[in-house]
C-alpha atoms as a PDB file:
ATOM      1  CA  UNK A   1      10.864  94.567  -7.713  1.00  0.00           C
ATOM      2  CA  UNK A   2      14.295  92.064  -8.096  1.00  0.00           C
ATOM      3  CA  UNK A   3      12.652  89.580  -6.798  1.00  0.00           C
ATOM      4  CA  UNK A   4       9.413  89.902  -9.084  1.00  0.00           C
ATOM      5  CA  UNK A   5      10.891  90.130 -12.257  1.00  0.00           C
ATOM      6  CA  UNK A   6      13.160  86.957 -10.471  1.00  0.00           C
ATOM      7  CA  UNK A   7      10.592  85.078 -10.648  1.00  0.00           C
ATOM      8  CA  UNK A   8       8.859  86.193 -13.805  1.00  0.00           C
ATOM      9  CA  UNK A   9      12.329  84.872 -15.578  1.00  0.00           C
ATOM     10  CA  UNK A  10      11.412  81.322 -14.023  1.00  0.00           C
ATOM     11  CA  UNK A  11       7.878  80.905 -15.376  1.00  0.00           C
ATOM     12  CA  UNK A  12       7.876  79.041 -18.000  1.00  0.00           C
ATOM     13  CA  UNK A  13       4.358  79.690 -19.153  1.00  0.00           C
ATOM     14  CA  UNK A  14       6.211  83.433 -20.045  1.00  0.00           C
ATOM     15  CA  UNK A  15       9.012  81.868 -21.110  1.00  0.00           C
ATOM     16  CA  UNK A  16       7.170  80.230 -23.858  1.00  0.00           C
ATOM     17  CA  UNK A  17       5.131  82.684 -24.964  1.00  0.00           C
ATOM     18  CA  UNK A  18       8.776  85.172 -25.318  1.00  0.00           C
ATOM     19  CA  UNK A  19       9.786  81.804 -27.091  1.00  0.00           C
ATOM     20  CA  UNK A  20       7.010  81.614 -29.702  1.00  0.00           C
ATOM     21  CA  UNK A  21       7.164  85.725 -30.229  1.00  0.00           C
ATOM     22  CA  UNK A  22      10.660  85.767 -30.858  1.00  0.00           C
ATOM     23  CA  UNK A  23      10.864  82.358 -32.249  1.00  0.00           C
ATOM     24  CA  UNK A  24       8.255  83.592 -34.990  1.00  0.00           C
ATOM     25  CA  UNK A  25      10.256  86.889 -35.636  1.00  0.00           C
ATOM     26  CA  UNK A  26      13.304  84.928 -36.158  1.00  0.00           C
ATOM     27  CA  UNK A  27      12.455  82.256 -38.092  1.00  0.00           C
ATOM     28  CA  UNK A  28      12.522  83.459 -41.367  1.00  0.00           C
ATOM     29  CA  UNK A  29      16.392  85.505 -40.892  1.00  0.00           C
ATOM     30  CA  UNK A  30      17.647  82.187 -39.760  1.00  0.00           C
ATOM     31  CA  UNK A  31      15.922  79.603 -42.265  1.00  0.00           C
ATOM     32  CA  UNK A  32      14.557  81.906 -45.168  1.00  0.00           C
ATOM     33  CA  UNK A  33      16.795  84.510 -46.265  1.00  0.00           C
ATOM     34  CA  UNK A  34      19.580  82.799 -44.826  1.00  0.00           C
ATOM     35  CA  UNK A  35      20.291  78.707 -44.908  1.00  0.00           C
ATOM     36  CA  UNK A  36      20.862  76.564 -42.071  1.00  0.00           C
ATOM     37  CA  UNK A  37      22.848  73.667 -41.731  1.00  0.00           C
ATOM     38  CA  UNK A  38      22.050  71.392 -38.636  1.00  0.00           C
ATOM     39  CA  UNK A  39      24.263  68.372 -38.024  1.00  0.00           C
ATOM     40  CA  UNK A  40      24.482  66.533 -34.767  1.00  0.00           C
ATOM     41  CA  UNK A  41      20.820  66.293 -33.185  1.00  0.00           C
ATOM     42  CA  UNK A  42      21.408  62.852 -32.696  1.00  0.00           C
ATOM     43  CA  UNK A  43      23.610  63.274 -29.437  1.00  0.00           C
ATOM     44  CA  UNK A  44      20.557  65.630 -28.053  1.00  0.00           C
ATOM     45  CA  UNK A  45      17.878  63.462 -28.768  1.00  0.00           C
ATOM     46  CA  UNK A  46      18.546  60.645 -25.131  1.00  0.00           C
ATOM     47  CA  UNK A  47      19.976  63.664 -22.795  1.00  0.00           C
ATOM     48  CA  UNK A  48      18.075  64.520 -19.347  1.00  0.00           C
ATOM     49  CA  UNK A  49      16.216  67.268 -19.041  1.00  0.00           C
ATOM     50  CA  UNK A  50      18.875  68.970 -16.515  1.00  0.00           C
ATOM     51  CA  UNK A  51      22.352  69.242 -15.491  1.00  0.00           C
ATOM     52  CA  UNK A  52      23.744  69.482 -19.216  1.00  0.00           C
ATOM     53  CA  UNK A  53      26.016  72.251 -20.822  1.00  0.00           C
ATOM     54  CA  UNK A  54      26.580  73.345 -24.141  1.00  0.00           C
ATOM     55  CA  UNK A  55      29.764  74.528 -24.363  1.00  0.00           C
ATOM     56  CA  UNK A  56      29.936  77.181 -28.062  1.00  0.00           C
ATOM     57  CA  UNK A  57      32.216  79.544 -29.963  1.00  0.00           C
ATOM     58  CA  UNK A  58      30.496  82.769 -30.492  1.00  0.00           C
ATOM     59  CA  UNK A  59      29.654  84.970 -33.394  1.00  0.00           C
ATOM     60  CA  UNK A  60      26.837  87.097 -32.322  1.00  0.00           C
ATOM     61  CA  UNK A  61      25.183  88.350 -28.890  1.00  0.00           C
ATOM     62  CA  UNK A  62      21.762  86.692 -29.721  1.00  0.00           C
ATOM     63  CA  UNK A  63      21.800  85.465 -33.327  1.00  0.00           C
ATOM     64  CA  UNK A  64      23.601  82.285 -32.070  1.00  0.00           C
ATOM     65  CA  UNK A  65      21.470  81.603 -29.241  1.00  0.00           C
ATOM     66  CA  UNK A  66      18.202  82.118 -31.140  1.00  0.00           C
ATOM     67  CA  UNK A  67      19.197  79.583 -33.555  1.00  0.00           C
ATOM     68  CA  UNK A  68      20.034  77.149 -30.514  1.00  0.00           C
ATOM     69  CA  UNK A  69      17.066  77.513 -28.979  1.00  0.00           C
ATOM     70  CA  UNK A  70      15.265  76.881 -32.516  1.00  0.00           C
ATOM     71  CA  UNK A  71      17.223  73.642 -32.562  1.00  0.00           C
ATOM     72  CA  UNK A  72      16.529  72.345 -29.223  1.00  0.00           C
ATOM     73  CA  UNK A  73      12.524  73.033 -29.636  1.00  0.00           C
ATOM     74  CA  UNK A  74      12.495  71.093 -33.022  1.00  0.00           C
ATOM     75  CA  UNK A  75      14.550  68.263 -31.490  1.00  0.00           C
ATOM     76  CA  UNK A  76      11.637  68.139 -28.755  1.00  0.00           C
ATOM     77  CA  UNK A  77       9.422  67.642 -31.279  1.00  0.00           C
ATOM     78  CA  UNK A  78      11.171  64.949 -32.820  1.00  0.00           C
ATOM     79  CA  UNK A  79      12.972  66.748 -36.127  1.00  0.00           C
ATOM     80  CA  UNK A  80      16.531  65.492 -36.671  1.00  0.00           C
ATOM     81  CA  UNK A  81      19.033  68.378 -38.534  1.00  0.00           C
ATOM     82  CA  UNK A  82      16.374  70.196 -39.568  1.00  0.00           C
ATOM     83  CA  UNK A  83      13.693  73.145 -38.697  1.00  0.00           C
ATOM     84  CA  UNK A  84      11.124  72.579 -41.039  1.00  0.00           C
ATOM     85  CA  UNK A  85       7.817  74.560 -40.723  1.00  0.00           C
ATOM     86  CA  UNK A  86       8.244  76.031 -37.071  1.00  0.00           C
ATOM     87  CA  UNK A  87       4.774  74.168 -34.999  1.00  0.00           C
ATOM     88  CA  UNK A  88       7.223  73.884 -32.448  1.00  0.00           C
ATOM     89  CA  UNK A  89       6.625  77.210 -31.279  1.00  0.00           C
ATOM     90  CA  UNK A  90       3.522  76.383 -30.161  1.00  0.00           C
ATOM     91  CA  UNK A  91       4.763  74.033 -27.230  1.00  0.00           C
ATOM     92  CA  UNK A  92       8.258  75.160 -27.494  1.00  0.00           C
ATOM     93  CA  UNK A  93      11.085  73.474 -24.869  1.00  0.00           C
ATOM     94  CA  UNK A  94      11.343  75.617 -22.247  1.00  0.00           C
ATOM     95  CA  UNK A  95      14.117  74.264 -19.624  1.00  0.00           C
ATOM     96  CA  UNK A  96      16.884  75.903 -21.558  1.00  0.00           C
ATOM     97  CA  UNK A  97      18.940  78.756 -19.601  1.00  0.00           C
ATOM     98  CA  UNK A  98      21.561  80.939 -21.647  1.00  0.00           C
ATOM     99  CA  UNK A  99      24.970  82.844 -20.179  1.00  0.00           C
ATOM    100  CA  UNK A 100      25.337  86.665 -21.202  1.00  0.00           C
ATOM    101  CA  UNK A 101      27.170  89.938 -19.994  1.00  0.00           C
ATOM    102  CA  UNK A 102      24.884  91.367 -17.608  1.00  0.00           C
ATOM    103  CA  UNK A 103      26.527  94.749 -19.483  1.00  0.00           C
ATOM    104  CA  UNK A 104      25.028  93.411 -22.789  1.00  0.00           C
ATOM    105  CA  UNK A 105      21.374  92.256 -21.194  1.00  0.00           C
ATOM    106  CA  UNK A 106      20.639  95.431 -19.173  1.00  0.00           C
ATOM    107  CA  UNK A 107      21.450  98.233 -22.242  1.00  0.00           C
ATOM    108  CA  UNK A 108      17.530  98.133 -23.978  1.00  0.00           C
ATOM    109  CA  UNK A 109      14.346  97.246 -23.248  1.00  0.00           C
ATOM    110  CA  UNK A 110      14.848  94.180 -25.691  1.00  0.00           C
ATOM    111  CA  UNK A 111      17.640  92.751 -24.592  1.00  0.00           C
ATOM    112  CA  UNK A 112      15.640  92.726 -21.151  1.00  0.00           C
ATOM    113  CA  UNK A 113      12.729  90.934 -22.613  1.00  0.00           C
ATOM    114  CA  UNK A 114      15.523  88.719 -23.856  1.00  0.00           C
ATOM    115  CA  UNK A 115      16.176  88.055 -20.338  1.00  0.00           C
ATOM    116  CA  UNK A 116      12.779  86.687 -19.959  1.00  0.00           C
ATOM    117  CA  UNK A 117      13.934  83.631 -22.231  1.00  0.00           C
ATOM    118  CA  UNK A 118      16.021  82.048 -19.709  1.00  0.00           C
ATOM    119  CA  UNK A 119      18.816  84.935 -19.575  1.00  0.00           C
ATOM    120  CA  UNK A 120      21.245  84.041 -17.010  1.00  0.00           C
ATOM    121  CA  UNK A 121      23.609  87.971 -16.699  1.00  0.00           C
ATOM    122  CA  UNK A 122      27.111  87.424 -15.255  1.00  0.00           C
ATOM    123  CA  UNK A 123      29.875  89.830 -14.599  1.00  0.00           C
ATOM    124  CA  UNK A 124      32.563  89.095 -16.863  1.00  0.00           C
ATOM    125  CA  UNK A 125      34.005  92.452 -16.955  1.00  0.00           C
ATOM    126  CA  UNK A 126      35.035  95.756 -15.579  1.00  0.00           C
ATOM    127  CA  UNK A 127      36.788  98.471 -16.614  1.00  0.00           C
ATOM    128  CA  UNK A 128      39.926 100.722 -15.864  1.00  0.00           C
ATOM    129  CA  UNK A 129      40.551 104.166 -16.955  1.00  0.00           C
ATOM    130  CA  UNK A 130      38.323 102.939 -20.021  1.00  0.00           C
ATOM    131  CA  UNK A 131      40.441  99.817 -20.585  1.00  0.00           C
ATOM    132  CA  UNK A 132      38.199  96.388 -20.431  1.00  0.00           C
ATOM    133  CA  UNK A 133      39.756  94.043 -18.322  1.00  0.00           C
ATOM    134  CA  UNK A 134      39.574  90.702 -18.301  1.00  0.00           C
ATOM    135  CA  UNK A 135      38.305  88.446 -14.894  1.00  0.00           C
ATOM    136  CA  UNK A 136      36.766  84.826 -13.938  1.00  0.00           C
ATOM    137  CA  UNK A 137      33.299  84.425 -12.857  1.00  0.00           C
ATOM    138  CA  UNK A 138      31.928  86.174  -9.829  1.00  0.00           C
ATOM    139  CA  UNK A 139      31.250  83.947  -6.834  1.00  0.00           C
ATOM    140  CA  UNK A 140      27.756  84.830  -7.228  1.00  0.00           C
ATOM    141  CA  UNK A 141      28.021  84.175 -11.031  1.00  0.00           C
ATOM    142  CA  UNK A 142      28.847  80.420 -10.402  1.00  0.00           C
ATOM    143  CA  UNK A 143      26.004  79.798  -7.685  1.00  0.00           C
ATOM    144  CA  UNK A 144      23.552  81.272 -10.507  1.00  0.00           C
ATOM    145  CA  UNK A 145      24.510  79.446 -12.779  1.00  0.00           C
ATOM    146  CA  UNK A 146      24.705  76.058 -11.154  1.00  0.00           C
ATOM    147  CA  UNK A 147      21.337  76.499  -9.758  1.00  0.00           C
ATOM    148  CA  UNK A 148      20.303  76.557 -13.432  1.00  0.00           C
ATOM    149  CA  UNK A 149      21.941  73.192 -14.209  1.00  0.00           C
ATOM    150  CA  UNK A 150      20.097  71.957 -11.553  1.00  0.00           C
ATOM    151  CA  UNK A 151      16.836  72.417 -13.453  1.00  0.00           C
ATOM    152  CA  UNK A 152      17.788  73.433 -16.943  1.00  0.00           C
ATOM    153  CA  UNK A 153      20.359  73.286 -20.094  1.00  0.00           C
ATOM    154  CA  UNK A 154      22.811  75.731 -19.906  1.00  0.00           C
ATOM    155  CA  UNK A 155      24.149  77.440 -23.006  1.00  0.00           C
ATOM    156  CA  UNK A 156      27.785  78.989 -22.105  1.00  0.00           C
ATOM    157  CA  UNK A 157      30.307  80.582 -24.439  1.00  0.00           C
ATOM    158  CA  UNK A 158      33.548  79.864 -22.397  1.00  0.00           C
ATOM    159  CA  UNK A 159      35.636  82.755 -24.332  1.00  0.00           C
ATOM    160  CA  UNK A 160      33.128  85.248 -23.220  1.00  0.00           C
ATOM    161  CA  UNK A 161      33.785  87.766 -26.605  1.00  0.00           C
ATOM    162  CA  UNK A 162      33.160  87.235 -30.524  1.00  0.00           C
ATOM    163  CA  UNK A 163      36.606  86.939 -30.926  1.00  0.00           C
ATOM    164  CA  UNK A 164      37.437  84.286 -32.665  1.00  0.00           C
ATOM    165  CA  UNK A 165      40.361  82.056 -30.908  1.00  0.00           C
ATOM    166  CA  UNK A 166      39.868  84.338 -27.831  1.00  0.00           C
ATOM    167  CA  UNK A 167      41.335  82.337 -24.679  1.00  0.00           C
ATOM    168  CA  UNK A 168      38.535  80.084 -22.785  1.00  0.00           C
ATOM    169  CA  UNK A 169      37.986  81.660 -19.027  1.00  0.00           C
ATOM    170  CA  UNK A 170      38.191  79.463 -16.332  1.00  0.00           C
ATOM    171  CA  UNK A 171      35.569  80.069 -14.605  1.00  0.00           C
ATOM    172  CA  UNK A 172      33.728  77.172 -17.442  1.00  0.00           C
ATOM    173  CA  UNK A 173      36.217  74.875 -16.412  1.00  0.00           C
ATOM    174  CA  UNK A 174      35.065  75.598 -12.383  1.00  0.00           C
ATOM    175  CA  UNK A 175      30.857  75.221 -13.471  1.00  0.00           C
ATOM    176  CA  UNK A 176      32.305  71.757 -14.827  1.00  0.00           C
ATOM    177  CA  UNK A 177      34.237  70.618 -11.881  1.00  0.00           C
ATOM    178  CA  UNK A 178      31.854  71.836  -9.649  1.00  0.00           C
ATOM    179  CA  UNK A 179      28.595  70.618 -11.133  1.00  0.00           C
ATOM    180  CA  UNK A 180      30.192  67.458 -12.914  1.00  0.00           C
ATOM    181  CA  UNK A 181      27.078  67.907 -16.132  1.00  0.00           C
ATOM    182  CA  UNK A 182      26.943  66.140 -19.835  1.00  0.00           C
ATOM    183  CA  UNK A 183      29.132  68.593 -21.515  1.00  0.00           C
ATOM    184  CA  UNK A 184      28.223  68.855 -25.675  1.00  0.00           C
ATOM    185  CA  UNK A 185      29.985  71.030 -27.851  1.00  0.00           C
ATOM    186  CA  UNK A 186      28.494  73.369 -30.547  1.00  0.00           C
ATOM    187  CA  UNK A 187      30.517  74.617 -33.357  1.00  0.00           C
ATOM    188  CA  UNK A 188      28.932  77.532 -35.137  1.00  0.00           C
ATOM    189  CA  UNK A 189      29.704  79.103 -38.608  1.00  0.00           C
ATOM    190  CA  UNK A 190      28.508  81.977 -40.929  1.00  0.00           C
ATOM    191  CA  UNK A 191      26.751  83.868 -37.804  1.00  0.00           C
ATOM    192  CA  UNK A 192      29.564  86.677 -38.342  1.00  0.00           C
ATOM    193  CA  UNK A 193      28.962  87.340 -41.623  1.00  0.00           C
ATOM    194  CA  UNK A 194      25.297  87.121 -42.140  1.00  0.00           C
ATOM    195  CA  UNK A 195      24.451  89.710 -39.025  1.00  0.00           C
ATOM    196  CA  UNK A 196      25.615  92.487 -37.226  1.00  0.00           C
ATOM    197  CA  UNK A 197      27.622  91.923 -34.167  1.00  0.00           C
ATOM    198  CA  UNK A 198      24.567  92.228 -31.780  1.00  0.00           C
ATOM    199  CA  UNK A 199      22.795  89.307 -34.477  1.00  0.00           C
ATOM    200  CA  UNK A 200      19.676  91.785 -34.675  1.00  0.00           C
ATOM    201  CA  UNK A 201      20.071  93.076 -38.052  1.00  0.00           C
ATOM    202  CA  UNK A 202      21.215  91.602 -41.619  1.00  0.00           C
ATOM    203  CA  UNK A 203      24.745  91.754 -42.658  1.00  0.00           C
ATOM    204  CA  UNK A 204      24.830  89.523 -45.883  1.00  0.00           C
ATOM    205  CA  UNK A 205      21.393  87.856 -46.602  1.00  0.00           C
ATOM    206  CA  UNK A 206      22.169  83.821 -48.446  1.00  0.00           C
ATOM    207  CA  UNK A 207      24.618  83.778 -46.183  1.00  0.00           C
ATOM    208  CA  UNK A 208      24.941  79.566 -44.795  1.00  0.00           C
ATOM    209  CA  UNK A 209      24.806  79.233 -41.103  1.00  0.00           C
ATOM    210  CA  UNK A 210      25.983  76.155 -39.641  1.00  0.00           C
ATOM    211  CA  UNK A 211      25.394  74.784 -35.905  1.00  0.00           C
ATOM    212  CA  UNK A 212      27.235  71.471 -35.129  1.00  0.00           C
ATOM    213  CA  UNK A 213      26.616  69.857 -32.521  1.00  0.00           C
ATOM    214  CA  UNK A 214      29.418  67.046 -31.391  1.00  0.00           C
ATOM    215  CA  UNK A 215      28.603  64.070 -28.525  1.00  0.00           C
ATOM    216  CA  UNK A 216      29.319  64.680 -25.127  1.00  0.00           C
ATOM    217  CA  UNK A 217      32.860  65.153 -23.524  1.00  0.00           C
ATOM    218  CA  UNK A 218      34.584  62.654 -21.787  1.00  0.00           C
ATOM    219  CA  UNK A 219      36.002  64.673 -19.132  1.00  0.00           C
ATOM    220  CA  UNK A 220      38.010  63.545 -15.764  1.00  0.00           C
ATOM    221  CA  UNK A 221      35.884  65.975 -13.495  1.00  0.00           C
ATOM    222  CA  UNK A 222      39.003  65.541 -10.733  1.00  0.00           C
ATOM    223  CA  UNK A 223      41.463  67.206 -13.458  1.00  0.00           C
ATOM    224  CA  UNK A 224      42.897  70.557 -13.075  1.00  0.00           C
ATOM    225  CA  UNK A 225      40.706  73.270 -14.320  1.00  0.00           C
ATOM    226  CA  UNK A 226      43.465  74.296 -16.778  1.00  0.00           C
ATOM    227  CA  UNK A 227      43.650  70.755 -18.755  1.00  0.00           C
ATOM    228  CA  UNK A 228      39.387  70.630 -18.812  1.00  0.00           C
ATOM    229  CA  UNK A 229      39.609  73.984 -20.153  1.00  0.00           C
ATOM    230  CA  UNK A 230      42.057  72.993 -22.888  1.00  0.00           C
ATOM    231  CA  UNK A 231      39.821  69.915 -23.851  1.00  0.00           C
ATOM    232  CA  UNK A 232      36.542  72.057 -24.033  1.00  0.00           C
ATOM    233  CA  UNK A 233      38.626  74.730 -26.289  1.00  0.00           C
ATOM    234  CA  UNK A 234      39.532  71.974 -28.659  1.00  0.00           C
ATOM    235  CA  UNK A 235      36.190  70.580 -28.655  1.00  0.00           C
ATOM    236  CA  UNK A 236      34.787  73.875 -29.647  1.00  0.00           C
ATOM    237  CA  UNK A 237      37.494  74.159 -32.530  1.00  0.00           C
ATOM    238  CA  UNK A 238      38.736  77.452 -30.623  1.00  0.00           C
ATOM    239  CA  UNK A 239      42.067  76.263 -29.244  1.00  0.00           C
ATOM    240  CA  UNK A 240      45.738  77.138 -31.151  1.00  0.00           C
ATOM    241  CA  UNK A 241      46.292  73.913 -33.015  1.00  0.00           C
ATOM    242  CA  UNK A 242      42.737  75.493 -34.681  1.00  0.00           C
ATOM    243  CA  UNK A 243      43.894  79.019 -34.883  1.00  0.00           C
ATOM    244  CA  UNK A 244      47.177  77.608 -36.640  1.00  0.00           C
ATOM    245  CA  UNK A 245      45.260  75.553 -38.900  1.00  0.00           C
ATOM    246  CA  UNK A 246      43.255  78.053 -39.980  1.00  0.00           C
ATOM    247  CA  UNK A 247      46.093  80.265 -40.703  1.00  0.00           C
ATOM    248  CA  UNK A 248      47.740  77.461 -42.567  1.00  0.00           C
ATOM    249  CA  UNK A 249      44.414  76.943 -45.315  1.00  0.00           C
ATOM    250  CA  UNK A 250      44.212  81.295 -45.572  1.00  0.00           C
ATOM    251  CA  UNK A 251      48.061  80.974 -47.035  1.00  0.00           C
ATOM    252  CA  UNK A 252      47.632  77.977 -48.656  1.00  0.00           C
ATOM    253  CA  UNK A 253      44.817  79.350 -50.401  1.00  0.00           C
ATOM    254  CA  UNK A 254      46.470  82.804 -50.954  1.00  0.00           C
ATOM    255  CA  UNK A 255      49.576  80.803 -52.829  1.00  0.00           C
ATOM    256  CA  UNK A 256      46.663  79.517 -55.606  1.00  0.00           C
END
């Protein structure tokens, strides 16, 4: 039966079709009642089809990816920083693969249809006497994954939580050393406040959602795990000189 629903995941016939049904559902949450901001699409437009990872901050379980994989079907189709009226569904980009808590993917029968969109469910972590603990990838975690970049994108949210300024996890820095792919960086906005955590239901409708997306890393694939972490956490806007700055404009704008 694993090895069935295995190779459902992989079609990409199904994976389009989940793509236009949820695509169609979604649409009007992301671009209607809510606005969109898309800047970036430029640095997307020349990349290969494989062997390239988005590296993002995260807001919402699915809300965030949704909107990604909006993005990347429009840019197929030629649209620059924008949606527009959603034809791309019907021939939507399909080689895209997604990270997520295999905890988070396995709770509902949606979230396992959700799977069928390129879902790619790692271990990130276990618990003790009901306290979460934190851990790297799973051996079998990292081979999954860089099969995937063999064929596909890869969407990846190296702090793992919707934390904001949660630390980055190694284990993004190990896919990168390991697998040596384009690396882009995504900076998202306004997903936390215009949707629930699991980005299924409406929070605050107007709300502006912005996706950024910056060019790809130059990264020194010999260097220490630790300092290509600490370049993809800037890069994301995630790392402390971020966090202080952030804290610096709240009391700046509390003085007013």
């Amino acid at each position: 039966m694993s090895n069935s629903w295995g190779r459902l995941k992989k079609t990409r016939v199904i994976r389009g079709i989940v793509y236009a049904i949820v695509g169609a559902f979604s649409y009007p949450g992301i671009y209607l009642v809510n606005k969109l901001s898309i800047k970036g699409t430029e640095h997307l437009e020349n990349l290969p089809n494989r062997n390239v990872l988005f590296v993002s901050n995260h807001q919402t379980y699915f809300a965030d990816v949704i909107t990604f994989i909006h993005i990347f079907c429009a840019v197929s189709w030629r649209k620059r920083n924008r949606l527009g009226i959603p034809y791309y569904l019907l021939w939507p980009f399909t080689r895209i693969n997604y990270v997520a808590a295999e905890e988070t993917m396995k709770s509902t029968w949606l979230t396992k249809i959700f799977l069928l969109a390129g879902g790619l469910t790692v271990k990130r972590t276990w618990r003790s006497e009901g306290t979460e603990v934190r851990r790297g990838l799973d051996p079998s975690d990292t081979r999954k994954i860089s099969e995937a970049l063999a064929q596909n994108w890869v969407i990846t949210f190296p702090q793992g939580t919707t934390k904001p300024f949660a630390p980055g996890r190694k284990g993004t820095a190990y896919i990168i050393k390991h697998n040596r792919p384009i690396v882009v960086p995504i900076v998202i906005g306004g997903f936390w406040r215009a949707f629930n955590k699991k980005g299924l239901k409406f929070k605050k409708r107007g709300s502006l959602l912005s996706v950024r997306f910056k060019a790809p890393l130059k990264i020194d694939y010999d260097d220490s795990t630790e300092n290509i972490m600490e370049k993809v956490m800037e890069a994301i806007e995630q790392s402390k000189n971020f966090m202080l700055r952030g804290k610096h404009h709240l009391l700046t704008k509390l003085d007013k």
